[in-house]
Protein backbone atom coordinates (compact mmCIF):
# COMPACT_ATOMS: atom_id res chain seq x y z
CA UNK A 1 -29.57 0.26 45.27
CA UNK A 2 -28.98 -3.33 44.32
CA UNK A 3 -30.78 -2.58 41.22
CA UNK A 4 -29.52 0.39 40.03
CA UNK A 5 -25.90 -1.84 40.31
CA UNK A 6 -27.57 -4.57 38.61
CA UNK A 7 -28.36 -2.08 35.48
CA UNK A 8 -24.54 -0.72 35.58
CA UNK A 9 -23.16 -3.90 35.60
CA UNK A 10 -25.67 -5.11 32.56
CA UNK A 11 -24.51 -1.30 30.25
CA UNK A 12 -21.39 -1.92 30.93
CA UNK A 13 -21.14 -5.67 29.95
CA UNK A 14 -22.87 -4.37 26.92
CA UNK A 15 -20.54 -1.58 25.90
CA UNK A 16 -17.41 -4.08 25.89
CA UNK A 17 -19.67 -6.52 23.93
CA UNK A 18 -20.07 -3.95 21.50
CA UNK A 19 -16.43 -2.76 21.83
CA UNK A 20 -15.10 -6.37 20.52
CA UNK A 21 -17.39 -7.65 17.91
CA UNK A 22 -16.44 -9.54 15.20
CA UNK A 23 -15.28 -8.26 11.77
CA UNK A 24 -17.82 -9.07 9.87
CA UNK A 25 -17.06 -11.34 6.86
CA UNK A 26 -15.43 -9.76 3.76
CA UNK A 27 -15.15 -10.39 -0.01
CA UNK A 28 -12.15 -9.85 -2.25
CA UNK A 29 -12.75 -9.47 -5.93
CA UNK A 30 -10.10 -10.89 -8.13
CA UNK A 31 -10.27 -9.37 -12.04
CA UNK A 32 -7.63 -11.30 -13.60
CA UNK A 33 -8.20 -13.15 -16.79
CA UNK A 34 -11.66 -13.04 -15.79
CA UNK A 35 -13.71 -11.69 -12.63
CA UNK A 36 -13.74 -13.77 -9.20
CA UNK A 37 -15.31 -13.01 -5.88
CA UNK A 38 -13.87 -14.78 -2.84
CA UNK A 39 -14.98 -14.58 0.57
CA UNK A 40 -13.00 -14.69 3.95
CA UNK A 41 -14.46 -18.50 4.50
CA UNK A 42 -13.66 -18.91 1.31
CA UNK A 43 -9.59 -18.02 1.32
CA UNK A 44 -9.28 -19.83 4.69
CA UNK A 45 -10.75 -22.85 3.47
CA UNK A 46 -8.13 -22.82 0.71
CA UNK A 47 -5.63 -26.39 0.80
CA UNK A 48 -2.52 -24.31 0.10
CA UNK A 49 -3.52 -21.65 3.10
CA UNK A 50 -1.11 -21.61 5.90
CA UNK A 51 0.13 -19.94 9.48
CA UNK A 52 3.52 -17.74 7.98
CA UNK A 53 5.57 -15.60 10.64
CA UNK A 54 6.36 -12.62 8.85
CA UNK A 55 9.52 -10.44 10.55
CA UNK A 56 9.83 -6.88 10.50
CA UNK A 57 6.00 -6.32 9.14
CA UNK A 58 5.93 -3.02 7.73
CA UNK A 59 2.71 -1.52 9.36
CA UNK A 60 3.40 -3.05 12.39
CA UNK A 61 6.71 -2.90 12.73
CA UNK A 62 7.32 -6.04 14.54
CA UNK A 63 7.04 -9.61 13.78
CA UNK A 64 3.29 -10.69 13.01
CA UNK A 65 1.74 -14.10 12.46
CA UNK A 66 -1.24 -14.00 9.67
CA UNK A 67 -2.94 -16.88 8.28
CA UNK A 68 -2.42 -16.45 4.45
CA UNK A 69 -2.37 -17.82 0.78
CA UNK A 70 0.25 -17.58 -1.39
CA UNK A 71 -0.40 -13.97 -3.51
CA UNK A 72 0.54 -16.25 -6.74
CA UNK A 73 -2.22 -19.04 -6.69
CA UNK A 74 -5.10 -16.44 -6.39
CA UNK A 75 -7.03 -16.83 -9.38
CA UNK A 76 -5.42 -16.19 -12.81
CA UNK A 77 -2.43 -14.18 -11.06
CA UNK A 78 0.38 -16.57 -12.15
CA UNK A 79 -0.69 -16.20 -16.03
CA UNK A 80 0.14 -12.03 -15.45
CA UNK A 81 2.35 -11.62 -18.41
CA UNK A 82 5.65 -10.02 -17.88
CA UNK A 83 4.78 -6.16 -19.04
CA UNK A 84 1.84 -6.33 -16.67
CA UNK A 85 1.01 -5.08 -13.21
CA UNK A 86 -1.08 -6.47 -10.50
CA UNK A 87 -3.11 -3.51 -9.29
CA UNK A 88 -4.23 -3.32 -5.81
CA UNK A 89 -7.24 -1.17 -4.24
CA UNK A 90 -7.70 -0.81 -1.28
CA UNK A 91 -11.15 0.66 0.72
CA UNK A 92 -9.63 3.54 1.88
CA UNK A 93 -8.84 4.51 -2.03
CA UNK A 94 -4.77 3.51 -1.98
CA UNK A 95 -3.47 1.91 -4.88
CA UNK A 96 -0.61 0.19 -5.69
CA UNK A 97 0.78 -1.74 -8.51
CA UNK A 98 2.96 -4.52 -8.22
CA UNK A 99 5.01 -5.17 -11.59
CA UNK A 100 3.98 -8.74 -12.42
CA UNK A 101 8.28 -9.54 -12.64
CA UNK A 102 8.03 -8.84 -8.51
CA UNK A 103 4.91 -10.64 -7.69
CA UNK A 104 5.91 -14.39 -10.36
CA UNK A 105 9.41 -14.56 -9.48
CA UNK A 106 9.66 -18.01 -8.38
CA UNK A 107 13.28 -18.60 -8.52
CA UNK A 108 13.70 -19.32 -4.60
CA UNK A 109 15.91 -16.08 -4.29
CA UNK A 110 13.57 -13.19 -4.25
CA UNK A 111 10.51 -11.95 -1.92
CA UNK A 112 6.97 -14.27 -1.68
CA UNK A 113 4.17 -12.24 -1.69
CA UNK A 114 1.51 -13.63 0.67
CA UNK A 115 -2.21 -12.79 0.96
CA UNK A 116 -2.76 -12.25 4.63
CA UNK A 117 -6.25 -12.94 5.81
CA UNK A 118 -8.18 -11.65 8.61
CA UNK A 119 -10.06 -13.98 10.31
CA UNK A 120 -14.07 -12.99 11.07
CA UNK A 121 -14.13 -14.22 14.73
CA UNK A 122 -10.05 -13.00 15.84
CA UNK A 123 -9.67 -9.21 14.24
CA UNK A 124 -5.89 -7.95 13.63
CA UNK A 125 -4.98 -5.08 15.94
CA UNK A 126 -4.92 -1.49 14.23
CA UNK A 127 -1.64 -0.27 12.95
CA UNK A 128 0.48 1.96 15.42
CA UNK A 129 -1.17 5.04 13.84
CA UNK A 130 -4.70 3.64 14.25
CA UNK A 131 -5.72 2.19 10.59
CA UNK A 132 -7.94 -1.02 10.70
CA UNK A 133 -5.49 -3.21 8.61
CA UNK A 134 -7.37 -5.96 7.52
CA UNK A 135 -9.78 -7.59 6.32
CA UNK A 136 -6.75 -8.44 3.37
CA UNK A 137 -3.24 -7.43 3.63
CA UNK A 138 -0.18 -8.37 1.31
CA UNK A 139 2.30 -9.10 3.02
CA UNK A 140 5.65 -10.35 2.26
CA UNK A 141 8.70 -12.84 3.15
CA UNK A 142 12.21 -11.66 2.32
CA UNK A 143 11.40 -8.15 1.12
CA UNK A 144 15.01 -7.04 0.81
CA UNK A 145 15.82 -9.43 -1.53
CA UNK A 146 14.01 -8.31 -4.49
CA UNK A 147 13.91 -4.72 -3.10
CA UNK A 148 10.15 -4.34 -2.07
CA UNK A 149 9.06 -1.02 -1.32
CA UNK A 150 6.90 0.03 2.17
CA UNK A 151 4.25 0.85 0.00
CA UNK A 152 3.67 -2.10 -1.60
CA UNK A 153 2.66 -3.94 1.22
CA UNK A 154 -1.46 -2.67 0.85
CA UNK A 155 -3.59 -3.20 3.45
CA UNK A 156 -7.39 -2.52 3.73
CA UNK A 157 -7.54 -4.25 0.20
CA UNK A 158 -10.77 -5.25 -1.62
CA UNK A 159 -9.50 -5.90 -4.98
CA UNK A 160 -6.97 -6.53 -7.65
CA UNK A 161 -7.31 -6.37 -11.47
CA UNK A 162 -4.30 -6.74 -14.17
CA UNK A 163 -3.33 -3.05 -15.79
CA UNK A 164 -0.67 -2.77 -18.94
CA UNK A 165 2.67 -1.83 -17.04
CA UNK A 166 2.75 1.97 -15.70
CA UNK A 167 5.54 3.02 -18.74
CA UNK A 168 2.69 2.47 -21.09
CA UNK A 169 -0.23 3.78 -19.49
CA UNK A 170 1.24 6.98 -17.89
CA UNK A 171 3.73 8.49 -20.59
CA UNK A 172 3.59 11.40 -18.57
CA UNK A 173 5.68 10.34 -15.95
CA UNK A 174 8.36 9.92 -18.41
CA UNK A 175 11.58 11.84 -18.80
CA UNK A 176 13.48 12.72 -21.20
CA UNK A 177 16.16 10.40 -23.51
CA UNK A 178 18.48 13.39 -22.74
CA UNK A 179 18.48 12.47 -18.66
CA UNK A 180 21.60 10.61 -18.31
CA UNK A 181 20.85 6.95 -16.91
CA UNK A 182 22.81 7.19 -13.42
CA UNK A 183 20.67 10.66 -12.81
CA UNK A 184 18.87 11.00 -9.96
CA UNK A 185 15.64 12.15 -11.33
CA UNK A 186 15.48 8.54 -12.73
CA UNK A 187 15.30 7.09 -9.53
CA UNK A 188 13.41 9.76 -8.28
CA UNK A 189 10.94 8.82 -11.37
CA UNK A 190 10.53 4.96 -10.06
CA UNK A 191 10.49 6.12 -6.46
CA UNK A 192 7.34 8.51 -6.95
CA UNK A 193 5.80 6.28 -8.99
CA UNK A 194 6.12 3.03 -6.50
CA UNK A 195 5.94 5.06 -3.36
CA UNK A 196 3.97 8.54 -3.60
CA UNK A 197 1.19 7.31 -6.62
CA UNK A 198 -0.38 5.24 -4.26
CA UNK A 199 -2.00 7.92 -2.93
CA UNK A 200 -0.86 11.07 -5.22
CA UNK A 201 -1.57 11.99 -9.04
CA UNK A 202 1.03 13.02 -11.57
CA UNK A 203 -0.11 15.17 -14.13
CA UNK A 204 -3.30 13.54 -14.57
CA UNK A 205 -1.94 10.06 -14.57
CA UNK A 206 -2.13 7.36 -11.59
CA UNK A 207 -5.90 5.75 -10.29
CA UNK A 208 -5.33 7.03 -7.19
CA UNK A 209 -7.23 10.21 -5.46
CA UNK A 210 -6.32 10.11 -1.88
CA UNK A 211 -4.04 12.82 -2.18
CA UNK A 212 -3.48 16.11 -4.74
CA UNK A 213 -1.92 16.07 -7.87
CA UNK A 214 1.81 16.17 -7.53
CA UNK A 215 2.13 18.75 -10.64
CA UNK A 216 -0.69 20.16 -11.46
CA UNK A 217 -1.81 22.95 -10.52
CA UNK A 218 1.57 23.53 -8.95
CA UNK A 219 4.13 21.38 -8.17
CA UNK A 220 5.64 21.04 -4.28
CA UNK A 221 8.89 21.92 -5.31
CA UNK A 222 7.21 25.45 -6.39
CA UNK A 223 6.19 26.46 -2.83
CA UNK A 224 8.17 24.52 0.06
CA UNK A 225 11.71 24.98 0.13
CA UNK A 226 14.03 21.78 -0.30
CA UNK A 227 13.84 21.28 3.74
CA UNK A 228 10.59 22.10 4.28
CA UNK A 229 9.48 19.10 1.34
CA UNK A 230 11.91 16.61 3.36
CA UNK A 231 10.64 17.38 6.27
CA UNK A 232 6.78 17.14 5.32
CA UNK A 233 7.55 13.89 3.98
CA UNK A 234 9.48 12.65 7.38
CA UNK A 235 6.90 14.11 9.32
CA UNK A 236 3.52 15.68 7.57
CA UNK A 237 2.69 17.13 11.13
CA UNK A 238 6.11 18.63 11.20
CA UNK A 239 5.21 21.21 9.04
CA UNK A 240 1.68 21.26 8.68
CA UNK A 241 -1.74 20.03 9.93
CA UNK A 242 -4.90 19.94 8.28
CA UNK A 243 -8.52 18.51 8.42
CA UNK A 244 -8.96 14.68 7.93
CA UNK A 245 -4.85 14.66 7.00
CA UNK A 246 -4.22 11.06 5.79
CA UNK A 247 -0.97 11.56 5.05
CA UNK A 248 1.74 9.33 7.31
CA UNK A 249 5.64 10.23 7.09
CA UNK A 250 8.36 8.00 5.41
CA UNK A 251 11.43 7.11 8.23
CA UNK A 252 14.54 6.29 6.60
CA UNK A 253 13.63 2.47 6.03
CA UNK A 254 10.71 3.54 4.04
CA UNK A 255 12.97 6.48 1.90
CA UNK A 256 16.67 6.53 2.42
CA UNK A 257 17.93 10.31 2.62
CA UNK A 258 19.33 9.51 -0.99
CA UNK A 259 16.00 8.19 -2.50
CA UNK A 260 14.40 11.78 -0.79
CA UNK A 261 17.07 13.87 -2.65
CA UNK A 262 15.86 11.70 -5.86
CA UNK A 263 12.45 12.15 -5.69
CA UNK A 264 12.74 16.09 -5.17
CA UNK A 265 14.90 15.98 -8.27
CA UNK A 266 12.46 14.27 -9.83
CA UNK A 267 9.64 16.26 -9.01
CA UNK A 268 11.64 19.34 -9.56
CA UNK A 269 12.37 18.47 -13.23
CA UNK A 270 8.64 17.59 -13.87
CA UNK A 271 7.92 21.28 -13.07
CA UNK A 272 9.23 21.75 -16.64
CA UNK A 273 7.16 18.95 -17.86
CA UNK A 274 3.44 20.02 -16.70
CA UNK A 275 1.31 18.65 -19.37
């Protein structure tokens, strides 16, 4: 009897062993002016690393403490120039792309962007909805003031490169000179292109492939009606569940109501624009 407690105790030891293990050390490539590879070790061992507090952390929505590098001394990221991006990839195939005029602006009045590091012996918890976060996050300190967007904050991320700015490599997304400049579909234009191309396609243009193509071979607009889109993009489960669904709704800080109304305007108008 003794024994056969002995071996329960001894699985069960083992299965929370196995439970917490470490994250196992990860490397970030850095393809800026020319390719880098940087470990974990490597980014913690930095000089200019440091303990930041950020408030109000998007995935996490509450304050969270990170051990991090400034975003802007990674290698060759301050000599972006100014019509560039910064594109981040992440493992789980998101991409985002941080204009390089968000990312260098130095002038003590907008939002730092901060390389958050996981460390290999203290994992992060997993978001709210269940997504491993790490091993490298950006993160940022006073988002509002230079408007940052909920998705641009990546997480999972396992590289970044420098693209030409989105206007010249996706002339698809454009719209036409005749769209007055206070329209909506112009914000809606930005707004899918910051906050739904991370994951999404728009006729053919975008590096991600998470999700489907948001115009081709039918747009959304086409087949949910105006409250049925809102609502899927509130709440995807609202309307509609389906195998291995990735897709996570957008509350009101992520998308106002009025940025919604834009981006169905947008995506409306494109209908007329499949190419």
């Amino acid at each position: 009897m003794n024994v056969n407690r002995g071996l329960k105790c001894v699985l069960v030891l083992a299965s929370m062993l196995l439970s917490v293990s470490p994250v196992v050390a990860a490397e970030l490539i850095i393809d800026v002016g020319s390719m880098k590879k940087l470990t974990t070790e490597q980014l913690l061992s930095r000089p200019d690393v440091a303990t930041i507090v950020v408030p109000g952390d998007v995935t996490y929505h509450r304050t969270m403490t990170y051990r991090a590098v400034p975003l802007r001394a990674l290698p060759g990221v301050k000599d972006l120039s100014e019509d560039a991006e910064l594109q981040i990839t992440a493992t789980d195939g998101f991409v985002t792309d941080l204009p390089a005029r968000l990312v260098l602006d130095d002038s003590g009045k907008g939002a730092v962007p901060w390389l958050a590091i996981e460390p290999s012996d203290k994992p992060w918890p997993r978001s709210p909805g269940g997504a491993a976060v790490g091993p490298f996050y950006v993160v940022w300190l006073k988002p509002a003031a230079s408007g940052v967007m909920s998705e641009q904050w990546p997480f999972n991320v396992d590289s970044m490169r420098a693209v030409p700015a989105r206007a010249t490599r996706w002339p698809q997304l454009a719209v036409d000179a005749n769209v007055p400049a206070d329209s909506p579909i112009r914000r809606g234009q930005i707004l899918v292109a910051t906050q739904c191309m991370v994951c999404h396609r728009m006729n053919g243009a975008g590096d991600a492939s998470v999700g489907p193509d948001l115009n081709r071979p039918h747009n959304p607009t086409e087949y949910l009606q105006p409250w049925a889109l809102k609502a899927l993009i509130r709440d995807p489960r609202s309307v509609r569940v389906w195998p291995d669904m990735k897709m996570t709704g957008f509350d009101q800080a992520a998308i106002s109501d009025a940025d919604l109304d834009a981006i169905i305007a947008y995506l409306g108008y494109m209908t007329t624009r499949r190419n």
